[in-house]
Protein backbone atom coordinates (compact mmCIF):
# COMPACT_ATOMS: atom_id res chain seq x y z
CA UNK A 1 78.63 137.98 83.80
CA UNK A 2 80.37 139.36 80.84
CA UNK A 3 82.85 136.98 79.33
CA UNK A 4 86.36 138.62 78.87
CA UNK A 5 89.03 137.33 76.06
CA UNK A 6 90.97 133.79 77.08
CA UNK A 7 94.78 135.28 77.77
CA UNK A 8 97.41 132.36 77.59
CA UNK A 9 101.08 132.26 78.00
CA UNK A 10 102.82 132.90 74.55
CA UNK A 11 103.24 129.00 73.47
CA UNK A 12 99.77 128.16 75.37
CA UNK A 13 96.88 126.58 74.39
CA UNK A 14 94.28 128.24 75.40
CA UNK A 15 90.92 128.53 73.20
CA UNK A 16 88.03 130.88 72.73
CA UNK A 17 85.32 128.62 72.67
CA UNK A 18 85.02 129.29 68.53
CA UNK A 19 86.91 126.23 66.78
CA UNK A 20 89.26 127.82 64.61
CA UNK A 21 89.61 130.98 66.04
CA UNK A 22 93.40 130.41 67.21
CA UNK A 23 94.65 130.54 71.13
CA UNK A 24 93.58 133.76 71.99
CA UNK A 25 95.40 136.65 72.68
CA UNK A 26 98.68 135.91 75.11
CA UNK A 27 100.53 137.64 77.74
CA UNK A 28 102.87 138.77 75.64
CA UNK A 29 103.70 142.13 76.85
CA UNK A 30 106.96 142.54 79.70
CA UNK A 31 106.94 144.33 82.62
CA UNK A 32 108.64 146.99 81.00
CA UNK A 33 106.69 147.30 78.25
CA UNK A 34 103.92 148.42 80.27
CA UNK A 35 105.89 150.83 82.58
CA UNK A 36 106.85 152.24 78.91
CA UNK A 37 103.31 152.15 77.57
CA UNK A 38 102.11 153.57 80.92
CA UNK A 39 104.63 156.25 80.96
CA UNK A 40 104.08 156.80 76.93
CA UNK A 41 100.71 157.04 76.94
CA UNK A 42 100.03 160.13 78.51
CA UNK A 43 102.41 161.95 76.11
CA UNK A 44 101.11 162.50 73.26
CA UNK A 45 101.96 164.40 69.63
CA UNK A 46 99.11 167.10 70.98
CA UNK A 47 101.25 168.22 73.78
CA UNK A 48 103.97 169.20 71.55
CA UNK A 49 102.07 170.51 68.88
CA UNK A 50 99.25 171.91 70.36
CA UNK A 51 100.30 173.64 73.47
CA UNK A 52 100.97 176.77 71.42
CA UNK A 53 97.20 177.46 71.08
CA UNK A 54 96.79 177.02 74.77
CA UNK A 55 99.39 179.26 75.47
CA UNK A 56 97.94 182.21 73.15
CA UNK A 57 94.62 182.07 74.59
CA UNK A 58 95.21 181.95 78.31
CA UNK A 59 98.90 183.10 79.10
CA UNK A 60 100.87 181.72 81.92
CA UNK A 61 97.49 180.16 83.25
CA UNK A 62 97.37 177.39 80.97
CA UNK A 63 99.01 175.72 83.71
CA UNK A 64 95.66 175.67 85.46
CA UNK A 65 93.98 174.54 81.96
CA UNK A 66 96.29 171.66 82.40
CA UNK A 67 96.58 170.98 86.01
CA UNK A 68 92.00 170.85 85.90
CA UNK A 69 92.08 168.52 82.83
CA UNK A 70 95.26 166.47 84.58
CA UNK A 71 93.12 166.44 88.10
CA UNK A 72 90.64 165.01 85.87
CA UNK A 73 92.24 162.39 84.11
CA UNK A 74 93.88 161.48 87.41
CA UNK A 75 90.35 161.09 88.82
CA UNK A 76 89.41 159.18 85.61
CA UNK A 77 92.00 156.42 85.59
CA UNK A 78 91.68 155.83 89.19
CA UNK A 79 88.01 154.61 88.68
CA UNK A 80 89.13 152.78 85.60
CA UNK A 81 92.35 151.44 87.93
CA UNK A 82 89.95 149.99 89.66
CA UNK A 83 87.71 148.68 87.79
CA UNK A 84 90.85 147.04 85.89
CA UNK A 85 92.86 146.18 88.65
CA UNK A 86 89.56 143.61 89.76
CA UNK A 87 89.15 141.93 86.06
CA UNK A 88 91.77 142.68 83.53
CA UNK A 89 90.95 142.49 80.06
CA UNK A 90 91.27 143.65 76.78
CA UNK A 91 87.95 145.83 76.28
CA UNK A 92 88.95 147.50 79.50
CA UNK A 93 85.96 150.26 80.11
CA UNK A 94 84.04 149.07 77.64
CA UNK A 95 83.63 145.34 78.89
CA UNK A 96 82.91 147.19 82.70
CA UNK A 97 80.19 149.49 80.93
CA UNK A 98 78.72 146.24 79.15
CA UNK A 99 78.36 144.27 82.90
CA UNK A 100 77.79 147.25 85.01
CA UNK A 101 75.53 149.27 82.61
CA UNK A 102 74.07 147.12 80.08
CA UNK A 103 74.90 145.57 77.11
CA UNK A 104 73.57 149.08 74.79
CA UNK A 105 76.52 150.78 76.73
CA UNK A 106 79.50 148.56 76.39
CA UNK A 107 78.44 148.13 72.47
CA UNK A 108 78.19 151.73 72.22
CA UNK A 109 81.27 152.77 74.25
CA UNK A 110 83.09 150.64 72.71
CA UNK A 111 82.46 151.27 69.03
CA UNK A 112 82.67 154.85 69.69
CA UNK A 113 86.02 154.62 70.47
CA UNK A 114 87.33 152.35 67.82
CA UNK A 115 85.87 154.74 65.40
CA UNK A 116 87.74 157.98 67.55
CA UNK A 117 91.08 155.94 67.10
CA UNK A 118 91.27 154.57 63.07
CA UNK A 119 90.20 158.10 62.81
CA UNK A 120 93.23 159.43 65.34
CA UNK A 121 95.05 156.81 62.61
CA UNK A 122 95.13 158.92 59.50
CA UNK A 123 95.51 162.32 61.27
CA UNK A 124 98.72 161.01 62.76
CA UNK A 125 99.81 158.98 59.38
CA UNK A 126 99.37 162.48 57.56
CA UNK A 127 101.23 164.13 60.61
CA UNK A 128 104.19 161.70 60.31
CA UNK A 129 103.86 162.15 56.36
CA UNK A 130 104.43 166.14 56.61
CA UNK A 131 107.60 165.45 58.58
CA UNK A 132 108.57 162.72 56.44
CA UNK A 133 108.24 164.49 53.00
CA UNK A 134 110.48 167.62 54.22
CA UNK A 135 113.21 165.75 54.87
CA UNK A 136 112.89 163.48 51.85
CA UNK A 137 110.63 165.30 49.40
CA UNK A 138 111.32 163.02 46.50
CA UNK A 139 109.25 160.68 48.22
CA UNK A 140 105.60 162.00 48.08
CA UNK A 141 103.28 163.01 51.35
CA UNK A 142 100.69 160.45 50.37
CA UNK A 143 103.42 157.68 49.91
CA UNK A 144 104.94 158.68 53.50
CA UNK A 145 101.39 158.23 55.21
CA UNK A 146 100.93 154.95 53.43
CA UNK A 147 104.39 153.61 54.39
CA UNK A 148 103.88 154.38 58.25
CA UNK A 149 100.62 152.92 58.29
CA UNK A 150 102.30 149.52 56.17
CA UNK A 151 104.76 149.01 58.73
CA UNK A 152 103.35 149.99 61.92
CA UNK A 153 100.60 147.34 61.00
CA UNK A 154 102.85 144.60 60.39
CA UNK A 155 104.57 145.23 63.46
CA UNK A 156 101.00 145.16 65.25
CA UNK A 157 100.86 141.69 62.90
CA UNK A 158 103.75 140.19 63.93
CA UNK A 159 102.81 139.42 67.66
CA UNK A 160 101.85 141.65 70.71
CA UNK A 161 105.42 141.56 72.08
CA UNK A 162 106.92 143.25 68.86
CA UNK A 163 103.93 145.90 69.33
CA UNK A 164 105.20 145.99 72.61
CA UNK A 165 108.65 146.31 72.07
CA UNK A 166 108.25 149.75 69.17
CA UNK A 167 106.17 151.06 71.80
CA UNK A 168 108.76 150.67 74.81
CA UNK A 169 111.26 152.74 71.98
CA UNK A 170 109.02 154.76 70.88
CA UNK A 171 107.88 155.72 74.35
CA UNK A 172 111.44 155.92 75.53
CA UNK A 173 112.08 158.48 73.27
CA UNK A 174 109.38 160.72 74.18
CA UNK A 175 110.07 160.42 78.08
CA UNK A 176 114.04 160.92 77.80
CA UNK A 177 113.36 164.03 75.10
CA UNK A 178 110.47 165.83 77.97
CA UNK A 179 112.99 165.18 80.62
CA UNK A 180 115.76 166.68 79.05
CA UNK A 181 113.85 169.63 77.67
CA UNK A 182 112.46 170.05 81.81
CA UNK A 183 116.01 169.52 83.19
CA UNK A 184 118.02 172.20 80.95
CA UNK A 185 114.92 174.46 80.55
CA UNK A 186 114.48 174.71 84.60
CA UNK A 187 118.59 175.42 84.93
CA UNK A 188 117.97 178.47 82.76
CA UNK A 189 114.86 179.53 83.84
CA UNK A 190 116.48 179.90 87.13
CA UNK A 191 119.67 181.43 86.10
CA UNK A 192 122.05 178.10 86.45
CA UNK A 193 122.63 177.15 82.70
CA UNK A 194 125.56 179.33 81.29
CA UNK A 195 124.94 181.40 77.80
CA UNK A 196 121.49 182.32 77.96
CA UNK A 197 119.44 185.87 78.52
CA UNK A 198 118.58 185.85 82.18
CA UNK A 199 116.37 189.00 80.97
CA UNK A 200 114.33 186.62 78.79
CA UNK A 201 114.07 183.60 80.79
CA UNK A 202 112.68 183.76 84.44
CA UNK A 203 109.67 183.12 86.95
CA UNK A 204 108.73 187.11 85.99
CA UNK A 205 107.26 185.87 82.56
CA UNK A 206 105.06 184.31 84.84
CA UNK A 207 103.28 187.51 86.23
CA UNK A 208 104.71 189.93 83.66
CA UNK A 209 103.11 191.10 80.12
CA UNK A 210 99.78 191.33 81.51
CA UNK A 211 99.63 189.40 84.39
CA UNK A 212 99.07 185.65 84.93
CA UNK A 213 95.81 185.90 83.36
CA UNK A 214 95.98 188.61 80.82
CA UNK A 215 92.67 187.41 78.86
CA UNK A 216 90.80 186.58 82.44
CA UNK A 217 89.92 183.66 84.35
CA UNK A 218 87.28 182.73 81.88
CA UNK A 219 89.91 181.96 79.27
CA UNK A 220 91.24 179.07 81.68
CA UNK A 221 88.23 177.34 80.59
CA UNK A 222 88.74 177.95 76.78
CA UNK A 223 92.34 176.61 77.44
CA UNK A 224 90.61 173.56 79.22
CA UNK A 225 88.82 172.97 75.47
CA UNK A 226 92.49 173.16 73.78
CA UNK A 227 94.47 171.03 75.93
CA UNK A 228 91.68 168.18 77.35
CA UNK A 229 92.38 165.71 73.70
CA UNK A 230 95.87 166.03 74.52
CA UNK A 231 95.73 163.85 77.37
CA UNK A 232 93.58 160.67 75.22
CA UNK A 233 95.63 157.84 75.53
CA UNK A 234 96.24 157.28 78.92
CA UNK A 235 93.58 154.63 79.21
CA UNK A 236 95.65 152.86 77.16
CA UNK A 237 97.73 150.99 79.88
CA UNK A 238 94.17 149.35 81.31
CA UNK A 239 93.69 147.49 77.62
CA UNK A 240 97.58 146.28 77.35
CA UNK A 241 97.43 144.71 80.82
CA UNK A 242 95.28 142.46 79.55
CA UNK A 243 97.88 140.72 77.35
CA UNK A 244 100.69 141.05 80.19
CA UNK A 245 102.09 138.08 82.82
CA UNK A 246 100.52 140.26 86.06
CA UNK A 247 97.52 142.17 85.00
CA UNK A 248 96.52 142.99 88.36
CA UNK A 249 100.05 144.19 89.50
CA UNK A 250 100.18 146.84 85.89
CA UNK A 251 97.08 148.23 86.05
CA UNK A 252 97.55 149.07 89.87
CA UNK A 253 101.01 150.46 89.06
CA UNK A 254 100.07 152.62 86.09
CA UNK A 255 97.17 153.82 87.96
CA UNK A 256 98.95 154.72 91.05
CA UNK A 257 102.03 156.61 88.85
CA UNK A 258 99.42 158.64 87.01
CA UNK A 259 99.76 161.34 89.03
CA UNK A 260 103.51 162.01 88.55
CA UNK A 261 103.62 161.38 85.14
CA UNK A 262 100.68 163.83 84.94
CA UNK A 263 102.42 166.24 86.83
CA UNK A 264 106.07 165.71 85.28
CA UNK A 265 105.69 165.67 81.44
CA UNK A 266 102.47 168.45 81.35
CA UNK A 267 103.02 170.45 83.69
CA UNK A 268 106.51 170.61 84.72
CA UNK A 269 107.19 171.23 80.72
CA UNK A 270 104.87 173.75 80.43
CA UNK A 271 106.09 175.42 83.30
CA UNK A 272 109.04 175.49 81.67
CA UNK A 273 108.02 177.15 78.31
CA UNK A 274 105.90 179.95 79.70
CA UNK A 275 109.36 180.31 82.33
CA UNK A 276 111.43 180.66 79.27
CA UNK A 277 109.81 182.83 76.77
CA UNK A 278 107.24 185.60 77.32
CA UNK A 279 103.59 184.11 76.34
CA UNK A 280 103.13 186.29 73.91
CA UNK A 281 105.91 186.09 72.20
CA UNK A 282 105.53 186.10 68.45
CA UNK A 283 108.15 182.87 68.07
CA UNK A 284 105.94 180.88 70.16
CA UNK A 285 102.86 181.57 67.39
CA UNK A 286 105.10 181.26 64.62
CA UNK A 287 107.58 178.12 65.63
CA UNK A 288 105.38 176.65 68.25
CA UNK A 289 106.16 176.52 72.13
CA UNK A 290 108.76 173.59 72.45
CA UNK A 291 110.58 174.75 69.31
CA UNK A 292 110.16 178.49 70.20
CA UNK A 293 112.06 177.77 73.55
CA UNK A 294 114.63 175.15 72.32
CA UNK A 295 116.07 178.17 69.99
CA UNK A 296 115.26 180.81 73.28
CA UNK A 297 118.22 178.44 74.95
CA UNK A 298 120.64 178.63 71.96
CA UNK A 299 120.47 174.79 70.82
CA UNK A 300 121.09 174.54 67.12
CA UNK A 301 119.10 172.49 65.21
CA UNK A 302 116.06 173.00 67.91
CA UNK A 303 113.01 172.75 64.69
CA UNK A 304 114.35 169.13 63.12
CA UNK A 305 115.28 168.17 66.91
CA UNK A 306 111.24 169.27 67.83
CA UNK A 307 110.39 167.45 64.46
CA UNK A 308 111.92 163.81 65.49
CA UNK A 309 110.74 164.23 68.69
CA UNK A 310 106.89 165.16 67.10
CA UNK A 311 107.30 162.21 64.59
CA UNK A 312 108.68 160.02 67.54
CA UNK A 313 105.14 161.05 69.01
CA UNK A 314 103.02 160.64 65.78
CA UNK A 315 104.93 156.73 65.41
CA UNK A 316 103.98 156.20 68.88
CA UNK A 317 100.44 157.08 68.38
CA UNK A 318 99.98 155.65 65.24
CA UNK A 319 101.45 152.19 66.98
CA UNK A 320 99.33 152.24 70.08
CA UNK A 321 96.26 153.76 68.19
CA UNK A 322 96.48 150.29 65.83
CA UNK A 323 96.77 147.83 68.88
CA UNK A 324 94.08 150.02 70.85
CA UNK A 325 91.37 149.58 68.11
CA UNK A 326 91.90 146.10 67.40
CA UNK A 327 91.62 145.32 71.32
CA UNK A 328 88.72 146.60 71.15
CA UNK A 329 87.51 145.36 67.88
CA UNK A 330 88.31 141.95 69.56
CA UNK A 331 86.54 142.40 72.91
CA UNK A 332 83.36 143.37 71.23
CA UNK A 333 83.63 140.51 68.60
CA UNK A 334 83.94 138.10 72.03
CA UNK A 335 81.02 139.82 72.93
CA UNK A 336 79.04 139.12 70.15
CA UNK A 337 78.45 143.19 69.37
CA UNK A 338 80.99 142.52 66.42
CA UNK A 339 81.59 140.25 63.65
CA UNK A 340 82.85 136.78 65.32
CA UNK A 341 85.55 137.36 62.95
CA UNK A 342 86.91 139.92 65.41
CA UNK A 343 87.42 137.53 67.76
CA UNK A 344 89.23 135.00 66.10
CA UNK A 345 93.16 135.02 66.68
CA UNK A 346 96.77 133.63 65.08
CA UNK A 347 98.82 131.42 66.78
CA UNK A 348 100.70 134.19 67.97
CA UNK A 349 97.45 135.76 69.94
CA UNK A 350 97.49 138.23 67.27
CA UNK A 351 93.69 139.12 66.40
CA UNK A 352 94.64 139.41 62.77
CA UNK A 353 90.71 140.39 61.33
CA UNK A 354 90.23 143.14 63.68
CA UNK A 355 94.02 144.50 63.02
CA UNK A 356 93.32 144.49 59.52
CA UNK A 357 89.51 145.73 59.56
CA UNK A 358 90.98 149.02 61.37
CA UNK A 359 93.38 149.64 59.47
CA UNK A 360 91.15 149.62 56.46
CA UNK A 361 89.03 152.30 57.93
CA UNK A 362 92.39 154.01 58.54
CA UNK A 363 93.64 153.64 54.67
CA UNK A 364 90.03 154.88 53.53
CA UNK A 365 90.19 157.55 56.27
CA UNK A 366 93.59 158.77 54.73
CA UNK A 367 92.58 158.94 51.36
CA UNK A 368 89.52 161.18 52.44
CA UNK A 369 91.90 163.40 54.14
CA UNK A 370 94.12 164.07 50.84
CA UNK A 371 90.61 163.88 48.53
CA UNK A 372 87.80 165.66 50.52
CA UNK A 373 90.28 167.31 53.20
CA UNK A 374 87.36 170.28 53.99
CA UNK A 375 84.16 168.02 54.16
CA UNK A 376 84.42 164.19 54.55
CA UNK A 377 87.29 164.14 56.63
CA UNK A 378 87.11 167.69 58.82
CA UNK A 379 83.48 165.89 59.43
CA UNK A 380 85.28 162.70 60.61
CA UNK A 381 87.49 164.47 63.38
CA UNK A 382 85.09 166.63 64.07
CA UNK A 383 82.58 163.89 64.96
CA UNK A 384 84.89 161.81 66.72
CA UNK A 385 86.49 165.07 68.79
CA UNK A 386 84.20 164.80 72.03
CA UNK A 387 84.44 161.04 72.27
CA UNK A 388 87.29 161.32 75.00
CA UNK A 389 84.39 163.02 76.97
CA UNK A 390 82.48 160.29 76.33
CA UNK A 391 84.14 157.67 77.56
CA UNK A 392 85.84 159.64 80.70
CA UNK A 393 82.00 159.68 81.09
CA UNK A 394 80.83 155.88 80.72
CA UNK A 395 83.67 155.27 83.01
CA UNK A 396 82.43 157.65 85.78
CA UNK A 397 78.43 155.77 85.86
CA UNK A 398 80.47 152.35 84.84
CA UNK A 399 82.55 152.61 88.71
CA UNK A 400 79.42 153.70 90.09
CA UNK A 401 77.54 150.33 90.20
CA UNK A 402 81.10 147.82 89.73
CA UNK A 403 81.99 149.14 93.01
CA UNK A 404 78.92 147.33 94.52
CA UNK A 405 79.01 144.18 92.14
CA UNK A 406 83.18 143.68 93.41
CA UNK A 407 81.87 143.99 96.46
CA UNK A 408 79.43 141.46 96.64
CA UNK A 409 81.12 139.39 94.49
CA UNK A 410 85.13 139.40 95.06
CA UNK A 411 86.12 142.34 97.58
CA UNK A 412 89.45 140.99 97.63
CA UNK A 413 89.89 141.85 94.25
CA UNK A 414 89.51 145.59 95.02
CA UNK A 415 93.40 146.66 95.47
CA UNK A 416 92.78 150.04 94.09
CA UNK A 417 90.04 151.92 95.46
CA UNK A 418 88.22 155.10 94.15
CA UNK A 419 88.97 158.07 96.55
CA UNK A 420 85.81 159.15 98.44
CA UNK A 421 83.63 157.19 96.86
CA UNK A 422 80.69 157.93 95.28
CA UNK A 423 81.13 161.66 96.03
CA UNK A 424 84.16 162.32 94.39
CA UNK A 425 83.06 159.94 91.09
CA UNK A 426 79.62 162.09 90.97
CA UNK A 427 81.71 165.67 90.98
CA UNK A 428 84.12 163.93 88.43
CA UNK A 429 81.14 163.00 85.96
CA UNK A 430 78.98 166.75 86.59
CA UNK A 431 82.90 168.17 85.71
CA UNK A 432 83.20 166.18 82.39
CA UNK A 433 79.35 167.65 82.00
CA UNK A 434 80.06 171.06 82.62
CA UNK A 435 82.97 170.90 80.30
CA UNK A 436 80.84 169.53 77.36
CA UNK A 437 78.13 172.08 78.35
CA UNK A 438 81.04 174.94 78.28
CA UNK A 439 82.37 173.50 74.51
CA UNK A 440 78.58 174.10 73.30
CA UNK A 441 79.15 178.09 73.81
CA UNK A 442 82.30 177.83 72.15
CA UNK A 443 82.11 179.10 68.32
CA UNK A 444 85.52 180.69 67.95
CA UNK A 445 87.32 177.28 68.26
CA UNK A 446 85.28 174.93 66.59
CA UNK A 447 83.93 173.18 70.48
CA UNK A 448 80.04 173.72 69.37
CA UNK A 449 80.45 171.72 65.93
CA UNK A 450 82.70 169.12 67.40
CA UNK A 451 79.85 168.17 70.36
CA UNK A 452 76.96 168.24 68.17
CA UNK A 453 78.61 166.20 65.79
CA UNK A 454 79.96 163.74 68.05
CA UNK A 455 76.48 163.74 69.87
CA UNK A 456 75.06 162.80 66.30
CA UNK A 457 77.47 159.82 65.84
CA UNK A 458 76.88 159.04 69.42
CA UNK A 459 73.07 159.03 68.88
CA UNK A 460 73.10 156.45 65.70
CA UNK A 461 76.00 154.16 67.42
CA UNK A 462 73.45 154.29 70.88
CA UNK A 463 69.90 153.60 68.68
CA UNK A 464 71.62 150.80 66.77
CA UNK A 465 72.75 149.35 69.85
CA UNK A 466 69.15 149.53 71.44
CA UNK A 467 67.98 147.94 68.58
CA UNK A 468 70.15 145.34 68.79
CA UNK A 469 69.41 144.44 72.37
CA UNK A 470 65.68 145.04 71.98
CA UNK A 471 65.87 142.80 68.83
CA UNK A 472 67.80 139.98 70.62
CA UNK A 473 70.41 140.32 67.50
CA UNK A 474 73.74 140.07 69.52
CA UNK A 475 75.51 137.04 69.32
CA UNK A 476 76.00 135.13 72.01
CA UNK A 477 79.03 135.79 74.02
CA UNK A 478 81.92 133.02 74.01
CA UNK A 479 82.85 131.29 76.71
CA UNK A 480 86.27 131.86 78.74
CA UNK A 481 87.69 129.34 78.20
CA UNK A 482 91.03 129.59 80.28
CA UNK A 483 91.43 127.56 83.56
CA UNK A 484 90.18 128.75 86.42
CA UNK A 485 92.96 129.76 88.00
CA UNK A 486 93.61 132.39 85.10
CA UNK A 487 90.38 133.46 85.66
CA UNK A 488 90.90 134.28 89.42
C-alpha cells in the first residue's frame, strides 16, 4: 500500500519517518476554508477572461460547450470524491494512480501536473502584473509579477492556515462578484431592473442574430476546446482536505456541491451575458463578455470593476496554484519519486523545499515569458495545455480498479460512490478521448500543437518514470507514521 503524508493537529507531533524532516503537514485548514476553496476553485481567471472567445465561435450555444465540459468535470470529481473521500491525502489522484495503477503512473501524473501549475504560476503573475502596472505604471510590469509571486509565497510560507485564510478572501470575492453579476443581470434580462434597453437585453438574443447556433452544431465542439482549461482547479478541494480536521466529511461535501457550483457560476453567468448582449456584438470582442455586459446595464466604472474582480481571480490562482504544486511536490517526495527534500516539513507543517523549488520554476518561468515570450515560454503553455486531459484521464482508469481494492479492503470507507459504475466511468474516459482526438483536427486555435506537445512532455515524464521503476531507482517510500486511529 502506498504510504500517504503523516497529518497532525497544528501543535502535534507527528513525524514522517525521516529524522529531521519536521511534523508533517497539519490540519490546518477550517471548515470554511474548504467550503471557500471548494466553492473558489471552480472559478477561475479563464472564465472571465476567456469566455469571449467561446462566445464568438459558437453563439448562444456555448452554453452547451459549457454545460458538456461541466457534465464532465462533474463526472470527474465524483470518481476522484470517491477515491478521496476513502483515503484523504495530499497527492490526491496522483497517490490513487500510484496504488491503483502502478508506481510509473502516480510518478508521472503527478509530475505532470506540478509542471502544468508553476507554469499556470507565471501566466497568472504576468496576468496580475498587466492589471497592476495600469493602475500604477510607475511601478514596472516585471516588478508587479515579481511582487505577487514574493508575497503570495510567503503567505504559502507562513503556515497552511494563512494559505487558507487569502484563499477563503480571495475566493469570497470571486463568489459574491458572480452572484451579483447573475442576480442584477437576470432582473434585466427579464425586464425587472429599472433603466436599461429591454430591446437589447432579453431571452430573444438567445434565438435571434442567426439562431442559437449560427456557426452549426460542430462549433459546440470547438467551444468545448475554448472553455474545457477554464474549469482546472476544481480538483483542488481533494488535495486541501488532506491538511483539514475532517477529511472525509470535505471531500464528500465538495464533491456532492459540484454540481451547483458548476451550474451557478458557469452557466447561470453565461446565461446571463449571451441574455444581455447580442453574441455578436462588437463590445463583447472588443471589451470582453463580463465587461461588455456590465457597461450594457449602465454601471459606471464596469472595466476597473471587471479588472479587480480578474486580478481577484489571477491572486486566487496564483495562491492555490503555489499550495497545489508543493502538495504535490511533497506527496511524491514521500513517495520516493522526488527529492526526500520534498518531503521534509517546518514546524508549522509547512513543506518549505517543495514551496520554494516551485516557485523557482515559477521565477525562471516568468523571466522566459518577458525574455523569449514567442518560443521558450509559448512552448511551455503550450506543452503543459492538455495536461487537464490528462489527469481527468488517470483519474477515470485510477477509479476503475480502487473501486475493487475499497472494496475488498474497507467498504465502509466508500461514502461517495461513482454513479453507474463502471459504465458511466468508461463513457467518461472515451469522452475525455474523443475530445483530445477532436483538439488534433483543430489548427485554427492552436488544439493540434498544444496535444502533440503535451503528448511529447508526457512521453519523456512516462519513459523516465519506466526507467525508474524498471531500474529499481525510487526511493523507498516513508512510513506513516501517525497513530492508527488517524490512519482509519
Amino acid at each position: 500500500m502506498t504510504s500517504q503524508p503523516t497529518l497532525t493537529k497544528p501543535g502535534g507531533h507527528g513525524g514522517t519517518g525521516d529524522p529531521g524532516s519536521g511534523s508533517g503537514l497539519q490540519a490546518g485548514l477550517k471548515n470554511r476554508h474548504l467550503s471557500m476553496i471548494a466553492i473558489g476553485g471552480v472559478i477561475g481567471a479563464g472564465l472571465f477572461v476567456g469566455s469571449s472567445s467561446g462566445i464568438a465561435t459558437a453563439g448562444p450555444g456555448i452554453l452547451l460547450s459549457y454545460a458538456l465540459v461541466g457534465t464532465l468535470v462533474v463526472l470527474v470529481m465524483r470518481m476522484l470524491g470517491e477515491m478521496s473521500a476513502a483515503n484523504p491525502t495530499s497527492g490526491s489522484f496522483s497517490a490513487h494512480a500510484d496504488r491503483a495503477l502502478g508506481s510509473w503512473a502516480g510518478f508521472s501524473i503527478g509530475w505532470l501536473y506540478w509542471f502544468f501549475w508553476v507554469v499556470v504560476l507565471a501566466v497568472e503573475a504576468t496576468a496580475g502584473a498587466v492589471i497592476l502596472e495600469g493602475w500604477i505604471p510607475a511601478v514596472p510590469q516585471w516588478a508587479w509579477a515579481l511582487i505577487v509571486m514574493v508575497v503570495l509565497t510567503a503567505t504559502n510560507l507562513v503556515s497552511v492556515g494563512s494559505y487558507g485564510e487569502f484563499e477563503f478572501w480571495f475566493a469570497g470575492i470571486k463568489v459574491v462578484a458572480i452572484a451579483a453579476f447573475i442576480v442584477i443581470g437576470g432582473l434585466a434580462v427579464f425586464g425587472l431592473l429599472p433603466g436599461v434597453d429591454s430591446e437589447q437585453a432579453g431571452l430573444s438574443n438567445l434565438t435571434e442574430h442567426g439562431g442559437f447556433l449560427p456557426n452549426g452544431p460542430g462549433a459546440i465542439l470547438t467551444g468545448v476546446l475554448l472553455v474545457v482549461f477554464s474549469f482546472m482547479g476544481s480538483e483542488i478541494a481533494t488535495l486541501a482536505a488532506g491538511e483539514s480536521e475532517d477529511p472525509q466529511r470535505a471531500v464528500t461535501k465538495a464533491t456532492n456541491s459540484i454540481i451547483w457550483r458548476v451550474a451557478v457560476f458557469y452557466l447561470g453567468s453565461i446565461f446571463v451575458v449571451v441574455s444581455l448582449l447580442p453574441w455578436d456584438s462588437e463590445s463583447i470582442a472588443d471589451k470582453g463578455s463580463y465587461v461588455a455586459a456590465l457597461d450594457s446595464l449602465g454601471i459606471p466604472h464596469a472595466g476597473q470593476i471587471m479588472n479587480f474582480i480578474v486580478l481577484t481571480s489571477v491572486l486566487s490562482c496564483l495562491n492555490s496554484g503555489l499550495y497545489t504544486a508543493s502538495r504535490m511536490a511533497f506527496s511524491l517526495g514521500r513517495r520516493g519519486d522526488a527529492p526526500k527534500a520534498f518531503a521534509r516539513t517546518t514546524g508549522n507543517g509547512v513543506p518549505r523545499t517543495a514551496i520554494l523549488a516551485s516557485v523557482a520554476f515559477g521565477f525562471v518561468a516568468v523571466f522566459f515569458n518577458y525574455k523569449f515570450p514567442d518560443s521558450v515560454f509559448l512552448f511551455l503553455v503550450n506543452s503543459s495545455g492538455a495536461v487537464a486531459l490528462f489527469v481527468w484521464l488517470v483519474i477515470c482508469f485510477s477509479q476503475l480498479r480502487m473501486r475493487k481494492i475499497i472494496q475488498a479492503e474497507a467498504p465502509e470507507k466508500l461514502v461517495v460512490k461513482m454513479w453507474l459504475y463502471p459504465y458511466l466511468t468508461w463513457a467518461t474516459a472515451a469522452l475525455i478521448v474523443f475530445v483530445l482526438g477532436y483538439m488534433l483536427t483543430d489548427t485554427e486555435h492552436d488544439g493540434r500543437k498544444t496535444v502533440l506537445l503535451s503528448l511529447l512532455v508526457a512521453a519523456l515524464v512516462l519513459a523516465v518514470a519506466v526507467v525508474r521503476q524498471r531500474t529499481g531507482r525510487r526511493d523507498a517510500p516513508q512510513a506513516d507514521a501517525r497513530p492508527a486511529k488517524a490512519r482509519d
